[in-house]
C-alpha atoms as a PDB file:
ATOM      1  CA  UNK A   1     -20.572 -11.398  11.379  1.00  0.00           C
ATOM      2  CA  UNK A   2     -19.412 -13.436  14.002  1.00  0.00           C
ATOM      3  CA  UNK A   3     -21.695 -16.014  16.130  1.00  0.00           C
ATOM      4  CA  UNK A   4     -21.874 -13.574  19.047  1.00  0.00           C
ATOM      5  CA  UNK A   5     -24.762 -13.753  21.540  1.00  0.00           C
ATOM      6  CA  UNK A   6     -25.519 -11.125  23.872  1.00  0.00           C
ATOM      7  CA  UNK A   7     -26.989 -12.816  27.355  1.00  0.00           C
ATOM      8  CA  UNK A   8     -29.241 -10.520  29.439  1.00  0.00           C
ATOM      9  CA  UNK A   9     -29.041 -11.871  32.775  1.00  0.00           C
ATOM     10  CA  UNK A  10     -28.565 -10.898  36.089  1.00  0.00           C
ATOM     11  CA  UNK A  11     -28.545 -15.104  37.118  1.00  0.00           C
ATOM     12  CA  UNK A  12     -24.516 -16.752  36.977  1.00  0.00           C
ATOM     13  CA  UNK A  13     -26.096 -20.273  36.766  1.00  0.00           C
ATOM     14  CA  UNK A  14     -28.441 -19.848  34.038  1.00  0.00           C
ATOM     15  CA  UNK A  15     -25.674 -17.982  32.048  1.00  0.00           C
ATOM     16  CA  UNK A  16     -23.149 -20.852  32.656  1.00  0.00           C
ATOM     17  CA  UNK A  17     -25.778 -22.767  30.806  1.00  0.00           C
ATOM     18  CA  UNK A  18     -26.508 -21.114  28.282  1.00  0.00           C
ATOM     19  CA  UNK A  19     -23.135 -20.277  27.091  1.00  0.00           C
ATOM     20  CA  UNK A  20     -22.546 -24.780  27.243  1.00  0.00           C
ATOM     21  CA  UNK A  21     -25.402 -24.471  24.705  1.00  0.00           C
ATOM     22  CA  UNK A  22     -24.434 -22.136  22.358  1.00  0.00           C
ATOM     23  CA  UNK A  23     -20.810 -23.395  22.501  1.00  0.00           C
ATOM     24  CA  UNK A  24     -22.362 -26.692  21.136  1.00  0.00           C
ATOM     25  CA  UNK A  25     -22.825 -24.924  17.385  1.00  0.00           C
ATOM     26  CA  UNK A  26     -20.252 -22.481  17.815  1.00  0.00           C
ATOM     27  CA  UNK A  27     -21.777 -19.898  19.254  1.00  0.00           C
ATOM     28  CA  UNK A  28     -20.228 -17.309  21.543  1.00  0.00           C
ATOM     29  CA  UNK A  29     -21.964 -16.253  24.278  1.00  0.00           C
ATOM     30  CA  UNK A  30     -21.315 -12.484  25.824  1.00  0.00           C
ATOM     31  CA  UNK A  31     -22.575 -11.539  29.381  1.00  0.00           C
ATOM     32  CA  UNK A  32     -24.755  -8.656  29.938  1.00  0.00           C
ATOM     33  CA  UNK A  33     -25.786  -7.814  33.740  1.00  0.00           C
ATOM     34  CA  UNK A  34     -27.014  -4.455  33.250  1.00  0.00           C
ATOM     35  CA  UNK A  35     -28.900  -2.008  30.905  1.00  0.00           C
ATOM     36  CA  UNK A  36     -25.605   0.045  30.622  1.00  0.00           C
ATOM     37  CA  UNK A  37     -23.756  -3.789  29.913  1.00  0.00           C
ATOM     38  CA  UNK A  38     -26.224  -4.177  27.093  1.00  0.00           C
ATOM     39  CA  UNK A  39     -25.857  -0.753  25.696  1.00  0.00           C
ATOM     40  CA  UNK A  40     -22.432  -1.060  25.833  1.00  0.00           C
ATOM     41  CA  UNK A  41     -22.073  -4.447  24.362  1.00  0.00           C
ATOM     42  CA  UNK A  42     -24.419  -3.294  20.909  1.00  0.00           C
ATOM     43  CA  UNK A  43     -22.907  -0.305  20.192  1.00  0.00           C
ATOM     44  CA  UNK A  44     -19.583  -1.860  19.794  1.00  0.00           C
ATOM     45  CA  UNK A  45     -21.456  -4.195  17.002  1.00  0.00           C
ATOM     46  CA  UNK A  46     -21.083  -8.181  15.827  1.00  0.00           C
ATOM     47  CA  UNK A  47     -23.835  -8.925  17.839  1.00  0.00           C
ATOM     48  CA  UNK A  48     -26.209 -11.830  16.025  1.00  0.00           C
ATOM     49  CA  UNK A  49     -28.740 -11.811  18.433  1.00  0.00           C
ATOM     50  CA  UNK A  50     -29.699 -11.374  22.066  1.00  0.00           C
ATOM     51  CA  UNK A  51     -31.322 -13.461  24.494  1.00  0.00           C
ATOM     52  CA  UNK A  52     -33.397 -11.536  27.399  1.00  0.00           C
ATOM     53  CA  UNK A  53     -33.715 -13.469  30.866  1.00  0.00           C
ATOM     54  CA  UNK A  54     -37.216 -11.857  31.380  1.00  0.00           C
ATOM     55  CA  UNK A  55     -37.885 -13.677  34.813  1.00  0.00           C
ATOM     56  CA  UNK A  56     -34.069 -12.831  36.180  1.00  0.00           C
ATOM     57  CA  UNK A  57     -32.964  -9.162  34.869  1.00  0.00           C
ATOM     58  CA  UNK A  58     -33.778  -6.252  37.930  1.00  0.00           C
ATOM     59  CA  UNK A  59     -34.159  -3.459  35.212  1.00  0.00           C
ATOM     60  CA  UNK A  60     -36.826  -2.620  32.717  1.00  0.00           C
ATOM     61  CA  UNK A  61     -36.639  -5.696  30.623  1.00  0.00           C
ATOM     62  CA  UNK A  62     -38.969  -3.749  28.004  1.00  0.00           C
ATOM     63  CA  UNK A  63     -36.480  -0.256  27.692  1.00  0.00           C
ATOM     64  CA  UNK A  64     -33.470  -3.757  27.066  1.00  0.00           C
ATOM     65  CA  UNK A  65     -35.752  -4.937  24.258  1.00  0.00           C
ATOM     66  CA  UNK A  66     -36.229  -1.544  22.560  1.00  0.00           C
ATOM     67  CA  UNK A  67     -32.666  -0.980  22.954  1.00  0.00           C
ATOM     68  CA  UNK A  68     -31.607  -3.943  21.318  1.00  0.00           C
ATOM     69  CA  UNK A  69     -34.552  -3.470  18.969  1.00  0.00           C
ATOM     70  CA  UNK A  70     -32.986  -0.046  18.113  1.00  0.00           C
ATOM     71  CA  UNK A  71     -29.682  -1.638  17.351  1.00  0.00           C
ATOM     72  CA  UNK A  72     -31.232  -3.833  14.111  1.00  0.00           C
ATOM     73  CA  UNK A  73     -30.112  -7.388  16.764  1.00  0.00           C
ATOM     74  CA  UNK A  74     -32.864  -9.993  17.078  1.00  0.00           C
ATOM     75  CA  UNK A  75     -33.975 -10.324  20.356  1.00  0.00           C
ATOM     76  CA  UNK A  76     -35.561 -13.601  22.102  1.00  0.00           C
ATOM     77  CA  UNK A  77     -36.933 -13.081  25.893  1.00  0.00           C
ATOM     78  CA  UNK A  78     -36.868 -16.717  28.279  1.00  0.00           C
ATOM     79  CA  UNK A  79     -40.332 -16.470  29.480  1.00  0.00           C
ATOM     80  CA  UNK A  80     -41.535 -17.917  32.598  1.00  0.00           C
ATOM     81  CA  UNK A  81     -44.095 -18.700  35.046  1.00  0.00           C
ATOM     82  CA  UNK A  82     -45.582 -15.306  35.921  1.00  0.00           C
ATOM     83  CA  UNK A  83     -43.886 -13.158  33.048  1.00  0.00           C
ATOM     84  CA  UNK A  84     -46.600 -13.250  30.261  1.00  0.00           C
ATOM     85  CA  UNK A  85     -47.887  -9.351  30.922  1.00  0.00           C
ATOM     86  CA  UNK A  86     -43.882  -8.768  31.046  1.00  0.00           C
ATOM     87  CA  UNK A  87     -44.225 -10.762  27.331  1.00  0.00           C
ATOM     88  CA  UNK A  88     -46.522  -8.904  25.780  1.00  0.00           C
ATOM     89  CA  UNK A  89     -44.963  -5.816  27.319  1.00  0.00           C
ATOM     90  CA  UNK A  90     -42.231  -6.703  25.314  1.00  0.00           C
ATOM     91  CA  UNK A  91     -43.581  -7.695  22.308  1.00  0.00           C
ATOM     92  CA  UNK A  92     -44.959  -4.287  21.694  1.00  0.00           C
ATOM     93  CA  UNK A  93     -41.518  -3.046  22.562  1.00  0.00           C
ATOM     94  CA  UNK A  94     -40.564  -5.019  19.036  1.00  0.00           C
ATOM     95  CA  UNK A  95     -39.836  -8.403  20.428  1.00  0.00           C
ATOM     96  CA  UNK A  96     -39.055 -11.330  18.179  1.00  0.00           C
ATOM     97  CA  UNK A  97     -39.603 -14.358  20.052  1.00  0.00           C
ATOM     98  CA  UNK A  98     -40.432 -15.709  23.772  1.00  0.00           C
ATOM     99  CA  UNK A  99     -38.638 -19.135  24.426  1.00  0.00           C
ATOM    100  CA  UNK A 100     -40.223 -20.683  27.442  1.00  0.00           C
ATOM    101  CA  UNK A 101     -38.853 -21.921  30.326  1.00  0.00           C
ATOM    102  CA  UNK A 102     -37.977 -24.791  32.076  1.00  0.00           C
ATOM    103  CA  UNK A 103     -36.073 -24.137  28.767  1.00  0.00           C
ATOM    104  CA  UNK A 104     -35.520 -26.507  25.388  1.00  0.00           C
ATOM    105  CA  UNK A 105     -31.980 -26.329  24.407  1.00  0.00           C
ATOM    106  CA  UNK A 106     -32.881 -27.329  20.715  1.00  0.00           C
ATOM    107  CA  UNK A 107     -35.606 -24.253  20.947  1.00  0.00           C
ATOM    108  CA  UNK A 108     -33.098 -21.732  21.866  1.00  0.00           C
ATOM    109  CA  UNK A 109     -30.539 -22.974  18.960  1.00  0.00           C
ATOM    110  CA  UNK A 110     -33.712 -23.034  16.283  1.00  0.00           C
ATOM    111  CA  UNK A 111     -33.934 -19.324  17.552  1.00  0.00           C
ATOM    112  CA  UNK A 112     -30.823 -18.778  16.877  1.00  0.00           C
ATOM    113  CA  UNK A 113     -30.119 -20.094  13.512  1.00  0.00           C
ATOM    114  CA  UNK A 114     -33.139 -17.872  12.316  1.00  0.00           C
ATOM    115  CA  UNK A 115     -31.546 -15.618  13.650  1.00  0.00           C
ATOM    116  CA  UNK A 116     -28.235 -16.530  11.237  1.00  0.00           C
ATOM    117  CA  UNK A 117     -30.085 -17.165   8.787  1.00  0.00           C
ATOM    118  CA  UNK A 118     -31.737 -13.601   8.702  1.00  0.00           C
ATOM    119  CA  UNK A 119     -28.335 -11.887   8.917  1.00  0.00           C
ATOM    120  CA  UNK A 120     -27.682 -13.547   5.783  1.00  0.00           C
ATOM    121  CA  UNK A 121     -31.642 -12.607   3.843  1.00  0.00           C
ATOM    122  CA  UNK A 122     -32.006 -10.457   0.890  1.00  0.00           C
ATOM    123  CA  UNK A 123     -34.260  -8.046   0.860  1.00  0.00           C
ATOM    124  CA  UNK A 124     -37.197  -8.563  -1.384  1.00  0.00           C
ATOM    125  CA  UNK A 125     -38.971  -5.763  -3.585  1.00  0.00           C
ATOM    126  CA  UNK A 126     -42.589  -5.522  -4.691  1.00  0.00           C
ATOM    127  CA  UNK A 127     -43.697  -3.098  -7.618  1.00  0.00           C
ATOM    128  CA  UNK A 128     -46.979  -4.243  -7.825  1.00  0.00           C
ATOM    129  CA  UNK A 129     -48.035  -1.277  -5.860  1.00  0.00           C
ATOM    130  CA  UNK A 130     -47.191   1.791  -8.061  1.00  0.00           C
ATOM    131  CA  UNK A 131     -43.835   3.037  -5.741  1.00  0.00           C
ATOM    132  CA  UNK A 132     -42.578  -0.286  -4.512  1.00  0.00           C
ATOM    133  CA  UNK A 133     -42.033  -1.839  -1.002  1.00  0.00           C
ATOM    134  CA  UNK A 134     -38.863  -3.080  -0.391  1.00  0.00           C
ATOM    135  CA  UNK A 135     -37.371  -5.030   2.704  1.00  0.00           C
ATOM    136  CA  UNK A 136     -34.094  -4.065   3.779  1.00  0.00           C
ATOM    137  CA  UNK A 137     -31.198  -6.690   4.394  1.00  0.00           C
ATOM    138  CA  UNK A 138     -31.495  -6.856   7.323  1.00  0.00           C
ATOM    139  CA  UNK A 139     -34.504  -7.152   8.221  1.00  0.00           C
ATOM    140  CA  UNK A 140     -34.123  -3.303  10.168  1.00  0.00           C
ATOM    141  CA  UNK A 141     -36.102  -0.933   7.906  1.00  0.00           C
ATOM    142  CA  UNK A 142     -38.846  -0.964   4.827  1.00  0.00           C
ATOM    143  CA  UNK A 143     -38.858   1.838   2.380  1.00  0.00           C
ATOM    144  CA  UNK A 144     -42.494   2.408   0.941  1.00  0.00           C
ATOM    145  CA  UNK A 145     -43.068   5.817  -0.779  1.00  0.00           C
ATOM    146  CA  UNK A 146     -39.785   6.859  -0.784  1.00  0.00           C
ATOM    147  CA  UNK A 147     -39.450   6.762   2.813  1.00  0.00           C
ATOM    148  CA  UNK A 148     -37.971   4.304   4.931  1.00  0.00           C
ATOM    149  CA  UNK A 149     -39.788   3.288   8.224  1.00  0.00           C
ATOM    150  CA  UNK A 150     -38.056   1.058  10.986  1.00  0.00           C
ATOM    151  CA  UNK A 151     -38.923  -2.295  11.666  1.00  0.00           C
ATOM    152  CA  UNK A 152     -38.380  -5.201  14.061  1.00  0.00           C
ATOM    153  CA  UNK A 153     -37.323  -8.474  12.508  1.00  0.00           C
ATOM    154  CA  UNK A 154     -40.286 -10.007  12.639  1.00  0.00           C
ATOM    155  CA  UNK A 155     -42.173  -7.224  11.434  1.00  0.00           C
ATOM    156  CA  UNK A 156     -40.227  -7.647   8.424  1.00  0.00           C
ATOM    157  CA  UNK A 157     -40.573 -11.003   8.204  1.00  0.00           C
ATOM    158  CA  UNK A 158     -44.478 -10.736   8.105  1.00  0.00           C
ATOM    159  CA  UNK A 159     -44.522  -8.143   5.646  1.00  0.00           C
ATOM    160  CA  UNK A 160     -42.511 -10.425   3.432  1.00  0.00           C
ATOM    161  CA  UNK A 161     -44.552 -12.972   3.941  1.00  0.00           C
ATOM    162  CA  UNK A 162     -47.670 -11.102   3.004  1.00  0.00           C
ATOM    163  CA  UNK A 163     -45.586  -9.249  -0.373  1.00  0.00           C
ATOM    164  CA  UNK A 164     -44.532 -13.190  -1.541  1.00  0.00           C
ATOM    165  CA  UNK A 165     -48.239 -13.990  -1.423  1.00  0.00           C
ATOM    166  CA  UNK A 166     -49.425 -11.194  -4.200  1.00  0.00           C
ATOM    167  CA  UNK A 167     -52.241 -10.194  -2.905  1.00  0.00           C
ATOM    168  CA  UNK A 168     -53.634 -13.346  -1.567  1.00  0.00           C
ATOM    169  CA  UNK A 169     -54.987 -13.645   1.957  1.00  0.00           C
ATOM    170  CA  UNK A 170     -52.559 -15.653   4.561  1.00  0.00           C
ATOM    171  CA  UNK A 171     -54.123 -17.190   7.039  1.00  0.00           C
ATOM    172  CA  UNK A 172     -52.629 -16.952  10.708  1.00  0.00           C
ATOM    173  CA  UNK A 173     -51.416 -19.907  10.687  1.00  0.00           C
ATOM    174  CA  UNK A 174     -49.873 -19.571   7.476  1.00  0.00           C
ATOM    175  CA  UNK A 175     -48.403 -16.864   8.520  1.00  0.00           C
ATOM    176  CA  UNK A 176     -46.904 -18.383  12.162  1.00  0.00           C
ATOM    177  CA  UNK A 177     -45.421 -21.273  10.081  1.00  0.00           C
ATOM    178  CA  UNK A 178     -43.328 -18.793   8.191  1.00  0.00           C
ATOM    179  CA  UNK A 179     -42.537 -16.185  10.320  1.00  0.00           C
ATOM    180  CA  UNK A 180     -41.833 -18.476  13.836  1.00  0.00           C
ATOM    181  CA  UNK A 181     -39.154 -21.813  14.158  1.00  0.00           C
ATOM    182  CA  UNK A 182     -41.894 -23.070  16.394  1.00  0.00           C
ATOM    183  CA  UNK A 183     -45.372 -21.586  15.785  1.00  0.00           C
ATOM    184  CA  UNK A 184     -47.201 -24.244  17.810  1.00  0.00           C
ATOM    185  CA  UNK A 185     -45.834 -22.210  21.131  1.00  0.00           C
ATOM    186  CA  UNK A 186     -46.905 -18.746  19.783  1.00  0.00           C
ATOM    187  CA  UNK A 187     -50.039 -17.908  20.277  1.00  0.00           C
ATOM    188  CA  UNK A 188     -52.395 -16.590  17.698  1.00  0.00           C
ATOM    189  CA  UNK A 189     -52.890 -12.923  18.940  1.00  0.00           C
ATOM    190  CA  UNK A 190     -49.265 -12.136  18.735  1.00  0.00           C
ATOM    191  CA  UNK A 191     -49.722 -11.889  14.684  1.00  0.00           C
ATOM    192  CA  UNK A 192     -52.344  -9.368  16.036  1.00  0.00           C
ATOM    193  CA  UNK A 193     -50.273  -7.186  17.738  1.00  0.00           C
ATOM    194  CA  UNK A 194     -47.556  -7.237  14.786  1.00  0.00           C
ATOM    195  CA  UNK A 195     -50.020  -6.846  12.543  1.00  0.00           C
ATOM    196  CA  UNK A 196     -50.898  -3.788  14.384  1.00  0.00           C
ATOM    197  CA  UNK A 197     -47.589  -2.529  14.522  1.00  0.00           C
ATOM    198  CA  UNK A 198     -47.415  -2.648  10.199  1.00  0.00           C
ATOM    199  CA  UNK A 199     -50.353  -0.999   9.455  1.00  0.00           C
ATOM    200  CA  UNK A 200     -49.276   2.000  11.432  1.00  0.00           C
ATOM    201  CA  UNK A 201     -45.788   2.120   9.434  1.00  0.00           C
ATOM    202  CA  UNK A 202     -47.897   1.512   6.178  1.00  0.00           C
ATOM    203  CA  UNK A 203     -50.978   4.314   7.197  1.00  0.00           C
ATOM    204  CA  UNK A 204     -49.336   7.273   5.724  1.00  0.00           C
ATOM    205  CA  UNK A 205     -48.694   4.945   2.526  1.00  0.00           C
ATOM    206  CA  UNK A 206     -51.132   6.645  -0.528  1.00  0.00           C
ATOM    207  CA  UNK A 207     -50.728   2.912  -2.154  1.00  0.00           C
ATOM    208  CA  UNK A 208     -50.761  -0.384   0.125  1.00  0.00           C
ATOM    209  CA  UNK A 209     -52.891  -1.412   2.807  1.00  0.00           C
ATOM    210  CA  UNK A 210     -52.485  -4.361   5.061  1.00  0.00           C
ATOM    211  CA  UNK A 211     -56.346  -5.571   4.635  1.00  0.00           C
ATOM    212  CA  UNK A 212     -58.271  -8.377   7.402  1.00  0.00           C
ATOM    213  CA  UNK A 213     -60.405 -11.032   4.857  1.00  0.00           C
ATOM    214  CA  UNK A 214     -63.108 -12.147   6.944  1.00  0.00           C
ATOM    215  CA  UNK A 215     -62.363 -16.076   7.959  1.00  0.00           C
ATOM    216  CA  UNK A 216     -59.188 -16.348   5.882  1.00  0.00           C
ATOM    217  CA  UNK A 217     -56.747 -13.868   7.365  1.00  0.00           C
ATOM    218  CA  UNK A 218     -54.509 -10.831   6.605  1.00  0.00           C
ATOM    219  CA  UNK A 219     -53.522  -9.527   2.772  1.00  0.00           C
ATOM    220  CA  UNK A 220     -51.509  -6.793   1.515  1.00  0.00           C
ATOM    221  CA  UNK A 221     -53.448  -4.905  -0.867  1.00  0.00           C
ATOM    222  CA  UNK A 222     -53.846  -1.584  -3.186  1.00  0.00           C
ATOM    223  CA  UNK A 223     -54.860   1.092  -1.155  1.00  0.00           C
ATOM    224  CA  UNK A 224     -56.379   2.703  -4.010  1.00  0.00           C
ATOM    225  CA  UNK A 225     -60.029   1.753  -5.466  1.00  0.00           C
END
């Protein structure tokens, strides 16, 4: 896939920017300035990832991060001063990650080249829980039970995390340091809401459970006795 990245904003200057930046390791930067831009834009495919101007885009910012949720492409948001209900808006909407502004050019990129780097994962598979879980490719969908549920990258990335561990509990911060390029500016609550998000794909599961151990964290366990 090529090093395209889709830019959600409605603001010339701060696009002008961004595409210096990305141009810097060969990224390709691809203007968006509207909902029906976007939608356009990631139904024609060889997107990598997309990068939401939360404090500069008119529309609903949320209904752009579902759609580019929808379409399996990894979506930051640039988060600034009076944004964070926007944020966790969007996070429930399936966000990966909020880069804050006045914005880090070397945090954007590190965004980015998880974002490469999870083009390129492998899904994993667990049979330690009589049918299986396994990860897709892409990081899009996990099938548990014979059925495959959607996912947003990082969803998938915390359920890996949690299947490599076999069985043991992972703290948060464990779990920030393997999910997040830069854990220290996400804050703990946001494995919450993710957390959230998995055990409602795993509840109709007759076999796993994602289970809270008191002081120590979050483990993915037999649902049976």
């Amino acid at each position: 896939m090529a090093k395209t990245v889709l830019i959600c904003s409605e603001d010339p200057e701060l696009y002008l920017l961004l595409r210096y930046i990305l141009a810097t390791e060969c990224f390709v930067a691809v203007l968006a300035t509207s909902t029906a831009d976007a939608e356009h834009a990631l139904q024609a495919g060889g997107i990598l990832a997309a990068i939401v101007d939360a404090a500069a885009w008119l529309g609903d910012v949320v209904a752009l991060c579902t759609l580019a949720r929808s379409s399996g492409v990894q979506t930051g948001a640039l988060i600034g001063p009076g944004t964070t209900g926007t944020y966790l808006r969007m996070m429930n909407a399936g966000l990966d990650d909020g880069i804050m502004r006045p914005l880090a050019p070397e945090r954007l990129l590190a965004f980015l080249r998880s974002a490469e780097r999870n083009n390129g994962a492998t899904g994993v598979k667990d049979n330690g829980f009589g049918s299986g879980l396994s990860v897709s490719p892409d990081l899009t969908h996990v099938v548990v039970d014979g059925r495959s549920e959607s996912l947003s990258p990082t969803e998938a990335r915390i359920l890996l995390t949690l299947m490599k561990n076999g069985g043991k509990p992972c703290s948060r911060n464990e779990i920030l340091a393997a999910v997040w390029p830069h854990p220290e500016a996400v804050e703990q609550r946001t494995i919450d809401v993710y957390v959230g998000r998995l055990r409602r794909v795993l509840a109709r599961s007759d076999n796993v459970r994602i289970r809270t151990i008191y002081g120590q964290g979050y483990a993915l366990l037999s649902a049976r006795p």
